[in-house]
PDB file of N, CA and C in Angstrom:
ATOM      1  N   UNK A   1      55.997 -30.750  12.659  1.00  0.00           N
ATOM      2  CA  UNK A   1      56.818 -29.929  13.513  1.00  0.00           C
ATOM      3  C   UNK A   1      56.627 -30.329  14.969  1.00  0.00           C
ATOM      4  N   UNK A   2      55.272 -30.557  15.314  1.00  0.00           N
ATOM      5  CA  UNK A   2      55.145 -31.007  16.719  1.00  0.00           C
ATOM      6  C   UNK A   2      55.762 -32.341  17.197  1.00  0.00           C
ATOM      7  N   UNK A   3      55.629 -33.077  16.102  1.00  0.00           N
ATOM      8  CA  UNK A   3      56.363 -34.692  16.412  1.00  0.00           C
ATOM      9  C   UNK A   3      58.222 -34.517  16.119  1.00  0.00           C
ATOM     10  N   UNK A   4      58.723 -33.169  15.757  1.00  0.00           N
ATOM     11  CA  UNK A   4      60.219 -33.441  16.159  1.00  0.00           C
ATOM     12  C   UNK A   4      60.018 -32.982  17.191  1.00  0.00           C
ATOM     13  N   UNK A   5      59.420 -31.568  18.140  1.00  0.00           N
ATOM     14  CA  UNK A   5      59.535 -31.085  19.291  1.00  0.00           C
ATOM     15  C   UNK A   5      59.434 -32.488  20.389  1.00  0.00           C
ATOM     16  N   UNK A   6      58.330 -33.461  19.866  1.00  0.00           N
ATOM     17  CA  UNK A   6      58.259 -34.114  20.699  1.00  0.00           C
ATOM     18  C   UNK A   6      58.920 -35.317  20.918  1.00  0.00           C
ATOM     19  N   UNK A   7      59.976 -35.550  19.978  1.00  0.00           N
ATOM     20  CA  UNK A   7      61.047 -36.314  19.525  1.00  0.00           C
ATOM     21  C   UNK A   7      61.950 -35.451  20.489  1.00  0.00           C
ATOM     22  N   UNK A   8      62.541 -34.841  20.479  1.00  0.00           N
ATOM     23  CA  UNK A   8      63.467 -33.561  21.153  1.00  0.00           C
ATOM     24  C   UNK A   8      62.994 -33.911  23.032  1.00  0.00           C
ATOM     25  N   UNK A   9      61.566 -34.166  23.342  1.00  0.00           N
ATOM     26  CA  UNK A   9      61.256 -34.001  24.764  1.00  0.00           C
ATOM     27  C   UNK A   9      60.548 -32.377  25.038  1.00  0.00           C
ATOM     28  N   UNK A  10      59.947 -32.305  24.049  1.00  0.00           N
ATOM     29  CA  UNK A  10      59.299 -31.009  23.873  1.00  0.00           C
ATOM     30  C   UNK A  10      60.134 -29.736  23.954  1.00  0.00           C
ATOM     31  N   UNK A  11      61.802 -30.347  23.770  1.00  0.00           N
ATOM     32  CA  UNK A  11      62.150 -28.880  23.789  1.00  0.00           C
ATOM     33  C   UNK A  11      62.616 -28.366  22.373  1.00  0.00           C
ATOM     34  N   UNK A  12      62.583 -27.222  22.241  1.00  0.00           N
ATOM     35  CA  UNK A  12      62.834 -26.115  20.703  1.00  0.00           C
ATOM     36  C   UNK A  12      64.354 -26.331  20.782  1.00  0.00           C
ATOM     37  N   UNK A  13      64.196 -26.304  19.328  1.00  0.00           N
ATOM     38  CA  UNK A  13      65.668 -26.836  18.284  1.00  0.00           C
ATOM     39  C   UNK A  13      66.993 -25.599  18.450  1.00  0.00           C
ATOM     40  N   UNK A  14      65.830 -24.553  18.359  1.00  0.00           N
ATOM     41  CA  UNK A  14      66.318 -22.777  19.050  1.00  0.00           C
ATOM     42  C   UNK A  14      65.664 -22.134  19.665  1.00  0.00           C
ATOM     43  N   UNK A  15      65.775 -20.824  19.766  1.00  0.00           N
ATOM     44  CA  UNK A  15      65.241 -19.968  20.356  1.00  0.00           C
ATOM     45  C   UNK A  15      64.392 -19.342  19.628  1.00  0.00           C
ATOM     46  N   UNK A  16      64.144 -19.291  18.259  1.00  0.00           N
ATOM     47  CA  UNK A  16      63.258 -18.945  17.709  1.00  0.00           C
ATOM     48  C   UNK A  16      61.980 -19.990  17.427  1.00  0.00           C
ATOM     49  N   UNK A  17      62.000 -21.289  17.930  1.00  0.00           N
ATOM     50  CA  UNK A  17      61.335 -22.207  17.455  1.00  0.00           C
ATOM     51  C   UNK A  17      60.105 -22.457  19.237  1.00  0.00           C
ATOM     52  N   UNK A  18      59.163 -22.459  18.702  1.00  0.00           N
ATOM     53  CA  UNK A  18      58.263 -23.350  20.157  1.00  0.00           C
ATOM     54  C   UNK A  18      58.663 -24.523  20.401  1.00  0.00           C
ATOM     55  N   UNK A  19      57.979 -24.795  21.560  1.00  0.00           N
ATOM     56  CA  UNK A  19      58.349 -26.607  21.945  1.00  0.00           C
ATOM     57  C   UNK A  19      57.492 -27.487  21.194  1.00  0.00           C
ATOM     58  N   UNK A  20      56.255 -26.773  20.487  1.00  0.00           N
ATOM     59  CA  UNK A  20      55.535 -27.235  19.755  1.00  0.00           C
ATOM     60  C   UNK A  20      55.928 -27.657  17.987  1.00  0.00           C
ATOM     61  N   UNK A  21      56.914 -26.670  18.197  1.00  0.00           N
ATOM     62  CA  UNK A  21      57.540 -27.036  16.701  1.00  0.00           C
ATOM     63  C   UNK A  21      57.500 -25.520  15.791  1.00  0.00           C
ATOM     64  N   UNK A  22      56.854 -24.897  16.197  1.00  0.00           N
ATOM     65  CA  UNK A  22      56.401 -23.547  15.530  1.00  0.00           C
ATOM     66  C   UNK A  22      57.442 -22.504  15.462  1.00  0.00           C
ATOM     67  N   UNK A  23      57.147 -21.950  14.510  1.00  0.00           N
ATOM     68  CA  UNK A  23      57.847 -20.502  14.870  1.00  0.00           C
ATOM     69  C   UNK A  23      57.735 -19.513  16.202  1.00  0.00           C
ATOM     70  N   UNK A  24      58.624 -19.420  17.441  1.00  0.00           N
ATOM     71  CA  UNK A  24      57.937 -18.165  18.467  1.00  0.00           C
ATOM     72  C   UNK A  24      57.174 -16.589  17.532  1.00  0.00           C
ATOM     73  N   UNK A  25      56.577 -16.145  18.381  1.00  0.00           N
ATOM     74  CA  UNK A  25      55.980 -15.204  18.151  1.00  0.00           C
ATOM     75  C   UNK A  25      55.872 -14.188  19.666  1.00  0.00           C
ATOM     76  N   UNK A  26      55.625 -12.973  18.675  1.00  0.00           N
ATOM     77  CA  UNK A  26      56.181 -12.227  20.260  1.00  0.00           C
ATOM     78  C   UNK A  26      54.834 -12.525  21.685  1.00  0.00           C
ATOM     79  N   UNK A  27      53.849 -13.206  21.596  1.00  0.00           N
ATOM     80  CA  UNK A  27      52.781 -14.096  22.257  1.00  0.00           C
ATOM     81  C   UNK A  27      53.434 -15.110  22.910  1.00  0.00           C
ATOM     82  N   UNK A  28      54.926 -15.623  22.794  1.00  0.00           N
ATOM     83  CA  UNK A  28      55.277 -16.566  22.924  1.00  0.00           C
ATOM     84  C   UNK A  28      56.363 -15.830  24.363  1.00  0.00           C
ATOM     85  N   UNK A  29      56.705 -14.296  23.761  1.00  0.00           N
ATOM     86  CA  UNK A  29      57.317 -14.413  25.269  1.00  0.00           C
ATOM     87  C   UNK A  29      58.491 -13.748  24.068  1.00  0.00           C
ATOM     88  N   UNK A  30      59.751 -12.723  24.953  1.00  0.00           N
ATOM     89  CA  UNK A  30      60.778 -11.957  24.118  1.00  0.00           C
ATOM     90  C   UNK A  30      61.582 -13.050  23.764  1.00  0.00           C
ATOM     91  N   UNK A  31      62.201 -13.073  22.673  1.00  0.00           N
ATOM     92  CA  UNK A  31      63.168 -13.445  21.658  1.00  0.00           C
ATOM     93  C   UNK A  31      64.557 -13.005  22.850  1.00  0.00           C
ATOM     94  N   UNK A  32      65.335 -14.198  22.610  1.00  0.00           N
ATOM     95  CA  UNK A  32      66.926 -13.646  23.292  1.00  0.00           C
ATOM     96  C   UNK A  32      67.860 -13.404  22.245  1.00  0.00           C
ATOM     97  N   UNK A  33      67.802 -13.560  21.043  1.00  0.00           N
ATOM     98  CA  UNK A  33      68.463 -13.330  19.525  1.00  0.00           C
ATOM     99  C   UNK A  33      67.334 -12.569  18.627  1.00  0.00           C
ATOM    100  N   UNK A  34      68.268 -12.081  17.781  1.00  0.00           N
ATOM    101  CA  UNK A  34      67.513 -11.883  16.411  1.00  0.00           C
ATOM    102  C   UNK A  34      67.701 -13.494  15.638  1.00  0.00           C
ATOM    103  N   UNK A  35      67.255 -14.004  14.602  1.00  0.00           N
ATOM    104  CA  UNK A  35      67.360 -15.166  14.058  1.00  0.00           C
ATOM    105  C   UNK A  35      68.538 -14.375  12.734  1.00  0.00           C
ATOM    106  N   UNK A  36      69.177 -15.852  12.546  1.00  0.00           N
ATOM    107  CA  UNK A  36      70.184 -15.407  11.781  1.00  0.00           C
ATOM    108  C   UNK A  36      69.649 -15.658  10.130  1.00  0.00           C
ATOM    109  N   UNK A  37      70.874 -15.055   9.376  1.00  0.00           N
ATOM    110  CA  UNK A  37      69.888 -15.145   7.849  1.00  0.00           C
ATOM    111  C   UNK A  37      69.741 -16.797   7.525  1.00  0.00           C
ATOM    112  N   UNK A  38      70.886 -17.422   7.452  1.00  0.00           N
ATOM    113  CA  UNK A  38      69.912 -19.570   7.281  1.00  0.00           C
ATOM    114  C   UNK A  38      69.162 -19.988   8.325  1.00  0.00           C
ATOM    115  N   UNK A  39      68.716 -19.276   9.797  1.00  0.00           N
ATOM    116  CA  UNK A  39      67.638 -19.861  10.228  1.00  0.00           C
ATOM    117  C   UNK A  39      66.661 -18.952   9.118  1.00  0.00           C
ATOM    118  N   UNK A  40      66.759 -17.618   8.821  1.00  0.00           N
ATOM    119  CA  UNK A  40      65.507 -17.367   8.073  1.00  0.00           C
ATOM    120  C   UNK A  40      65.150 -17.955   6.990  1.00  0.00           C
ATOM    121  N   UNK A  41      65.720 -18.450   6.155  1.00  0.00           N
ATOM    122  CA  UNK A  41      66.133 -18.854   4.931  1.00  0.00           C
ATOM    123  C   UNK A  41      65.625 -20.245   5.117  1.00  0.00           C
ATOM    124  N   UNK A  42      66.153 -21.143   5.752  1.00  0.00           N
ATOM    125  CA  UNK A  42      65.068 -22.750   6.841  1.00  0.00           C
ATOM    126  C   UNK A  42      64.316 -22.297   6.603  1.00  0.00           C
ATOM    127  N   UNK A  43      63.791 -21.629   7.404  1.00  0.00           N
ATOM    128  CA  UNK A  43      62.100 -21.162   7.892  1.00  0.00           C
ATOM    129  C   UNK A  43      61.391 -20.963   6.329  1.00  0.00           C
ATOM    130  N   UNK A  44      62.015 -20.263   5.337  1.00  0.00           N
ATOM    131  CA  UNK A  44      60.976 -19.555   4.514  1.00  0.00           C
ATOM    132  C   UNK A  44      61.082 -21.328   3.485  1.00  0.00           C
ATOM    133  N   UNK A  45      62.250 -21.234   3.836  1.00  0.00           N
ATOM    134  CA  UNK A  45      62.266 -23.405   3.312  1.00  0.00           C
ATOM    135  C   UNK A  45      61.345 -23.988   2.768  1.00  0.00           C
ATOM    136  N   UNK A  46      61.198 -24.415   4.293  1.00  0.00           N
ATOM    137  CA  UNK A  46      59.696 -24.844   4.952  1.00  0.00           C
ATOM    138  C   UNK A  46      58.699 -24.079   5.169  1.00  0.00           C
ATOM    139  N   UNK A  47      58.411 -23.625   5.175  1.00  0.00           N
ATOM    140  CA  UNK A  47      57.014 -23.095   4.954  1.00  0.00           C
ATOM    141  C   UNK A  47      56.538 -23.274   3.193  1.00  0.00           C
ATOM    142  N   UNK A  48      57.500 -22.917   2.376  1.00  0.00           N
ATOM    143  CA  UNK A  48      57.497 -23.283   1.084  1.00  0.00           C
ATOM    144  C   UNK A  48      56.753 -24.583   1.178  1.00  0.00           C
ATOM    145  N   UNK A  49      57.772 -25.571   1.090  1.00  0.00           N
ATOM    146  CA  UNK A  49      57.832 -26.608   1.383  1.00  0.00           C
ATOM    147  C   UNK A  49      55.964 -27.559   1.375  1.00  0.00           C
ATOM    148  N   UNK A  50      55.503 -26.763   2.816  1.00  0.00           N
ATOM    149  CA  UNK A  50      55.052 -27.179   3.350  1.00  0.00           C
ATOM    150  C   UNK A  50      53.280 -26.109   2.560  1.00  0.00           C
ATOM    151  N   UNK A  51      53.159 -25.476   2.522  1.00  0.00           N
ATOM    152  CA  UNK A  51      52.733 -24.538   1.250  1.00  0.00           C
ATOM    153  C   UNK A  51      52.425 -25.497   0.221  1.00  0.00           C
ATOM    154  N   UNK A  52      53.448 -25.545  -0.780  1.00  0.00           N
ATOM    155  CA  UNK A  52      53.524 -26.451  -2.265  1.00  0.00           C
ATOM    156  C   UNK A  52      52.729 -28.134  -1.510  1.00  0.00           C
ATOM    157  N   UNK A  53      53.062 -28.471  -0.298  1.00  0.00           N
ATOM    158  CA  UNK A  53      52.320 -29.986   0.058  1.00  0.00           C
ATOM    159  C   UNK A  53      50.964 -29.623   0.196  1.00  0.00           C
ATOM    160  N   UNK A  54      50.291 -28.696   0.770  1.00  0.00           N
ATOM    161  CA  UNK A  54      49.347 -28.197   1.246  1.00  0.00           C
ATOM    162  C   UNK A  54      48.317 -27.978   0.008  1.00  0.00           C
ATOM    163  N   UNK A  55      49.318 -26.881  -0.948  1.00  0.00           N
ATOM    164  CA  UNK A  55      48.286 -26.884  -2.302  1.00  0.00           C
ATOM    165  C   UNK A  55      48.068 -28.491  -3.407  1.00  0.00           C
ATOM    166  N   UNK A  56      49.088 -29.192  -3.015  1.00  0.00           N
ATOM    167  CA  UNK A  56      48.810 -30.475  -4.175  1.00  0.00           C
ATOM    168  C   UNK A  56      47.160 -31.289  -3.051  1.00  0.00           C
ATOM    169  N   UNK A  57      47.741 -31.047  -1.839  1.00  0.00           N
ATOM    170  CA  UNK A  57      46.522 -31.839  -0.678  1.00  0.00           C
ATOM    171  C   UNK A  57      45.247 -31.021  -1.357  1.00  0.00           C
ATOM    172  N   UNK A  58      45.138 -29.882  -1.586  1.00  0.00           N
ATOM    173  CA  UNK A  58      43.768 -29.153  -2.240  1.00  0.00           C
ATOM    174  C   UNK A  58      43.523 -29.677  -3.493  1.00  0.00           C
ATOM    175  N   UNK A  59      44.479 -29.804  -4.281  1.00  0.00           N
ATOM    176  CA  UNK A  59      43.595 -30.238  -5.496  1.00  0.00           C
ATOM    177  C   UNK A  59      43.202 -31.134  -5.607  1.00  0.00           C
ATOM    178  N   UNK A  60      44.166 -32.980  -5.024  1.00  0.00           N
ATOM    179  CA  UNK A  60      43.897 -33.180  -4.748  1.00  0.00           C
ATOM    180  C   UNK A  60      42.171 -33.815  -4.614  1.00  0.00           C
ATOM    181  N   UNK A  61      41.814 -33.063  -3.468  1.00  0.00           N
ATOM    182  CA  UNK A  61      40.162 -32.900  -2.332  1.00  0.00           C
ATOM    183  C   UNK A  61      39.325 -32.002  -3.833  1.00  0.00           C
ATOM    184  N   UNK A  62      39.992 -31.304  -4.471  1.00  0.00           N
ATOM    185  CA  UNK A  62      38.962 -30.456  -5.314  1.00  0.00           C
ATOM    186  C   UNK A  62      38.631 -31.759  -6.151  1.00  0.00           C
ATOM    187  N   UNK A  63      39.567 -32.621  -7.059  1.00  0.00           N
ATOM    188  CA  UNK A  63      39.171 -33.019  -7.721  1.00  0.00           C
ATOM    189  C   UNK A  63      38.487 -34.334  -7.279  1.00  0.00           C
ATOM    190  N   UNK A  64      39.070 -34.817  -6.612  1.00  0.00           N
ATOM    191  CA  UNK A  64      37.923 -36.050  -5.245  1.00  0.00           C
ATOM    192  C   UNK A  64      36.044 -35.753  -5.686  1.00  0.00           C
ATOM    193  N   UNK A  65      36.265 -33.878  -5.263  1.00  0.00           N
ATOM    194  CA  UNK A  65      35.114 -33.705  -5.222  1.00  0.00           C
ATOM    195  C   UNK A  65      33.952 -33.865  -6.191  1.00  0.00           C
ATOM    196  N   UNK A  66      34.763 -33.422  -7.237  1.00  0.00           N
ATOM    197  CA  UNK A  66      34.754 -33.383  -8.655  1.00  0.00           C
ATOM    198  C   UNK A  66      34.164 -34.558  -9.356  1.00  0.00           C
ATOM    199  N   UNK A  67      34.990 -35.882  -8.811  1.00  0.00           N
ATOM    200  CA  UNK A  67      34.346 -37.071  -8.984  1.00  0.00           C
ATOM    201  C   UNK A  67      33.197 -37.712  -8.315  1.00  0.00           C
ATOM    202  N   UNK A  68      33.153 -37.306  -7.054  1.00  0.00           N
ATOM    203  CA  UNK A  68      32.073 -37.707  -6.210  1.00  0.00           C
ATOM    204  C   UNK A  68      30.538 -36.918  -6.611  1.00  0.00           C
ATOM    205  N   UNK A  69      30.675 -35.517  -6.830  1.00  0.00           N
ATOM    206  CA  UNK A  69      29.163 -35.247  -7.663  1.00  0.00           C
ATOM    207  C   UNK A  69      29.412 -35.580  -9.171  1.00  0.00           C
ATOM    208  N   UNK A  70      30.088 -36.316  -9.879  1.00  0.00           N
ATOM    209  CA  UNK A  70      29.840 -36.238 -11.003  1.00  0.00           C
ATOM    210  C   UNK A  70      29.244 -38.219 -10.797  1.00  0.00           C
ATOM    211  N   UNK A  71      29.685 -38.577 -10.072  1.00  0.00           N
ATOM    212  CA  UNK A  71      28.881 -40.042  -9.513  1.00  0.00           C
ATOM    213  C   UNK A  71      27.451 -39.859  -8.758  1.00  0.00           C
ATOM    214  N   UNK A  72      27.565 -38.990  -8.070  1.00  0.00           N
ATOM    215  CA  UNK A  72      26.239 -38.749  -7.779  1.00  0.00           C
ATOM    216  C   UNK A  72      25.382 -38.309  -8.493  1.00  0.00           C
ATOM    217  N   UNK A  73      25.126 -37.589  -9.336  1.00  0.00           N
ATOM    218  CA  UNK A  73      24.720 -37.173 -10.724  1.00  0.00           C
ATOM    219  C   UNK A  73      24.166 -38.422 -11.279  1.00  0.00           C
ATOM    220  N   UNK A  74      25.427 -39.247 -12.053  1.00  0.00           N
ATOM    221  CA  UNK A  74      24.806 -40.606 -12.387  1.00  0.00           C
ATOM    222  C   UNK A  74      23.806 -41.817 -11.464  1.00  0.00           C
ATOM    223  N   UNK A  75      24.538 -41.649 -10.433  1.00  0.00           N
ATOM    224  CA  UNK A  75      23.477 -42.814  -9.247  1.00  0.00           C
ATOM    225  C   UNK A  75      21.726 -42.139  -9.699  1.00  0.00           C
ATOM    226  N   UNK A  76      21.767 -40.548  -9.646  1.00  0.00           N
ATOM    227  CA  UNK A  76      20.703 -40.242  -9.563  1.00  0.00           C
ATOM    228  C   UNK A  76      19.397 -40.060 -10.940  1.00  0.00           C
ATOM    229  N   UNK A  77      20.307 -40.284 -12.283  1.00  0.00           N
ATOM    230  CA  UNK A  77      20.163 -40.333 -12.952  1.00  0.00           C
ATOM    231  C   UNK A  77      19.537 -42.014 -13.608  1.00  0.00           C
ATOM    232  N   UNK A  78      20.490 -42.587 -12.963  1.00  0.00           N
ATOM    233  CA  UNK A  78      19.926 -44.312 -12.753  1.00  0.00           C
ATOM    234  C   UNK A  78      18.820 -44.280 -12.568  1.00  0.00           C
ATOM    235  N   UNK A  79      18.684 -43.752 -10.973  1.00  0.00           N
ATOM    236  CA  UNK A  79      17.608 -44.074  -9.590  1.00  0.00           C
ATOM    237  C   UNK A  79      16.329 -43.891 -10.996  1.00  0.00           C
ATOM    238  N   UNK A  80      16.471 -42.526 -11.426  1.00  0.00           N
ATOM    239  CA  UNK A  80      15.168 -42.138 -11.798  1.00  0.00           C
ATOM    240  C   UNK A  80      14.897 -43.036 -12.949  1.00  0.00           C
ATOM    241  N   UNK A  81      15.701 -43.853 -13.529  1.00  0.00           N
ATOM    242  CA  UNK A  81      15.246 -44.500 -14.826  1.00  0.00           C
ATOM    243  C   UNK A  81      14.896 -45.661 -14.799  1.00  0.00           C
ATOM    244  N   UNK A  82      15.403 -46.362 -13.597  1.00  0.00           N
ATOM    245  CA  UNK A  82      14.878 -47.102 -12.582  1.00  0.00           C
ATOM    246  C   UNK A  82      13.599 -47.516 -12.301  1.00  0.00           C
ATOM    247  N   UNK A  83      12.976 -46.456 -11.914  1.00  0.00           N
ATOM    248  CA  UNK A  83      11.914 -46.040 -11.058  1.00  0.00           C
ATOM    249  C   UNK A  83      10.963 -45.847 -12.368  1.00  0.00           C
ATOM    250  N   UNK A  84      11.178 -44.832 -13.151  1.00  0.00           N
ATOM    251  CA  UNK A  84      10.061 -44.962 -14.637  1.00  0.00           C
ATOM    252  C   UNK A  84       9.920 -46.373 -15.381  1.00  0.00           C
ATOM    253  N   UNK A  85      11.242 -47.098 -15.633  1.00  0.00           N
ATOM    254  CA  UNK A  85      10.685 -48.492 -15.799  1.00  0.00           C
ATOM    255  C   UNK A  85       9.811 -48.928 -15.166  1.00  0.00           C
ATOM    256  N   UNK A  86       9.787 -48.987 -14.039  1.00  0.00           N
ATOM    257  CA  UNK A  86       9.234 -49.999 -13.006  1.00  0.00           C
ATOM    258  C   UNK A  86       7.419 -49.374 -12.567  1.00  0.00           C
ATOM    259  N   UNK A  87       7.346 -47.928 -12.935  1.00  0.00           N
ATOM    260  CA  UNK A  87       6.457 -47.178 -13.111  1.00  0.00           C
ATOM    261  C   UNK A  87       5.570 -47.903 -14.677  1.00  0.00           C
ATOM    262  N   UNK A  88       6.557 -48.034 -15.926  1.00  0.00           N
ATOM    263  CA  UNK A  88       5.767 -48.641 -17.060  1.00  0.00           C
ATOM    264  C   UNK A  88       5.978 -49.903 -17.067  1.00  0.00           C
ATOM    265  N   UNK A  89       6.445 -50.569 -15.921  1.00  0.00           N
ATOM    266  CA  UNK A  89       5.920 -52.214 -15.972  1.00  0.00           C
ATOM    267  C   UNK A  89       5.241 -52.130 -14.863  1.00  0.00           C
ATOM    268  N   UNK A  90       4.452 -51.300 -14.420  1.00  0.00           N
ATOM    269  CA  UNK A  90       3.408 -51.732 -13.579  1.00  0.00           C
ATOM    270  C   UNK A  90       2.156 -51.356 -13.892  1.00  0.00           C
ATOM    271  N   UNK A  91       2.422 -50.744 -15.003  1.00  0.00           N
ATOM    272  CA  UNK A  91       1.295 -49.441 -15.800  1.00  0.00           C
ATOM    273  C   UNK A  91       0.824 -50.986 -17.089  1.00  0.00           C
ATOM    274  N   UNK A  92       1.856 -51.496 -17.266  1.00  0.00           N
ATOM    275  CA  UNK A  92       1.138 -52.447 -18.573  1.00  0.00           C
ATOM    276  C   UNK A  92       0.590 -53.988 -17.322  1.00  0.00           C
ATOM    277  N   UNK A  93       0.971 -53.969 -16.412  1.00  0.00           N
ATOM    278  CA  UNK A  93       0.650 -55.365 -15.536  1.00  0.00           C
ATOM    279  C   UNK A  93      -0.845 -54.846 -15.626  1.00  0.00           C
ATOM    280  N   UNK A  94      -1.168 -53.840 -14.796  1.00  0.00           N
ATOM    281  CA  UNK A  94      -2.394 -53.331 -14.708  1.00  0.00           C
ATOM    282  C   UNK A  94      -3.444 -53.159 -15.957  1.00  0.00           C
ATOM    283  N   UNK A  95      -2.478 -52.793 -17.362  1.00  0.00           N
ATOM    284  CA  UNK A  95      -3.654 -52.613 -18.508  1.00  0.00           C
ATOM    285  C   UNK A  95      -3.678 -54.385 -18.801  1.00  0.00           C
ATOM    286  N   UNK A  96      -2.827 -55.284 -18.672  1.00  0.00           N
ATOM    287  CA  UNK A  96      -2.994 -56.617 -19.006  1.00  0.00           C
ATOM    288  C   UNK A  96      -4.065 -57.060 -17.863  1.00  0.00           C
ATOM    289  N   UNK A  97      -3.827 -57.186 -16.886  1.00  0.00           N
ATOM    290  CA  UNK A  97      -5.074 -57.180 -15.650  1.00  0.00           C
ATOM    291  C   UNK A  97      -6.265 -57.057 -16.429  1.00  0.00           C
ATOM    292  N   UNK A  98      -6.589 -55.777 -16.408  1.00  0.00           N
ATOM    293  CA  UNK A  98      -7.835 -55.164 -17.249  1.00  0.00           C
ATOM    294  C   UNK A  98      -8.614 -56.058 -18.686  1.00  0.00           C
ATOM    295  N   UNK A  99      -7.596 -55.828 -19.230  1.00  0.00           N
ATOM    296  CA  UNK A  99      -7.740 -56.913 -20.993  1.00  0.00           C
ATOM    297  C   UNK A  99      -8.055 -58.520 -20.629  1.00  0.00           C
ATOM    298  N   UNK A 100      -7.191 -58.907 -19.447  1.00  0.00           N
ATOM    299  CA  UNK A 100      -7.892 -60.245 -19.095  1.00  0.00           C
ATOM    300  C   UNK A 100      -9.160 -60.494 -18.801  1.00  0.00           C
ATOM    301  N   UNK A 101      -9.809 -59.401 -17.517  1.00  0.00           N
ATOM    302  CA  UNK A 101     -11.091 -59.406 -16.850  1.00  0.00           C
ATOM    303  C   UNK A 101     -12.164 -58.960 -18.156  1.00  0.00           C
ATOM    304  N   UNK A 102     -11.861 -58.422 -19.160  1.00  0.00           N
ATOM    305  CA  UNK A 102     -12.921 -57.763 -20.220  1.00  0.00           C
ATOM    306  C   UNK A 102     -12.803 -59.129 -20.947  1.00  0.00           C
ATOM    307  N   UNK A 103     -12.006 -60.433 -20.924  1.00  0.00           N
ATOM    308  CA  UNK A 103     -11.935 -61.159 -21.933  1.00  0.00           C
ATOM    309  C   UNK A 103     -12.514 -62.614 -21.438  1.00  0.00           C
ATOM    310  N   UNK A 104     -12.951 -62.470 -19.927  1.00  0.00           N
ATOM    311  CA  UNK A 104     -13.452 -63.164 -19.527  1.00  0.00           C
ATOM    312  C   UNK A 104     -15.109 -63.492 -19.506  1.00  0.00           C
TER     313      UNK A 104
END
C-alpha cells in the first residue's frame, strides 16, 4: 500500500485512504465523505486478500519451524553418538596401551 502511495507522489487514491496507503482513521484528521458501499467492499477486498496472504506466510514459518527443530534434534542426536564412539575408541586405545606394557 505504501509503494502505490508512493507511486502516486505520496498522495491518497481518496479521501478515505492515507498517503501512506492505509485506511484514514479519525487520528488521521475528519473524513470530508462518508466512503461509498465499493470503496467499502475494496477495502474489505483487500484486507481479505491480504489476511488469506498473511495466514499462508504463517504456516508457511510454522512449518519452517517444524523442520528446523526436527533437524536439530537429529544434528544432536549425531553429536552425541559421535562423541560415545570416540569415548569407546579411546577407552579400548588405552586398555590396548595397558595389555601392551603388561606384555612387555
Amino acid at each position: 500500500a505504501a509503494a502505490k502511495a508512493a507511486a502516486r507522489g505520496g498522495q491518497a487514491a481518496h479521501p478515505h485512504e492515507t498517503a501512506q496507503g492505509g485506511p484514514r482513521t479519525s487520528h488521521d484528521g475528519p473524513l470530508d465523505e462518508d466512503p461509498t458501499s465499493d470503496e467499502l467492499t475494496a477495502s474489505v477486498d483487500t484486507l481479505r486478500r491480504e489476511y488469506t496472504e498473511a495466514r499462508g506466510l504463517a504456516s508457511g514459518l510454522h512449518a519452517a519451524r517444524e523442520a528446523l527443530a526436527r533437524a536439530e534434534r537429529e544434528y544432536d542426536r549425531r553429536l552425541a553418538q559421535q562423541q560415545e564412539a570416540a569415548r569407546r575408541a579411546a577407552s579400548r586405545a588405552t586398555l590396548r596401551d595397558a595389555l601392551e606394557r603388561e606384555q612387555q
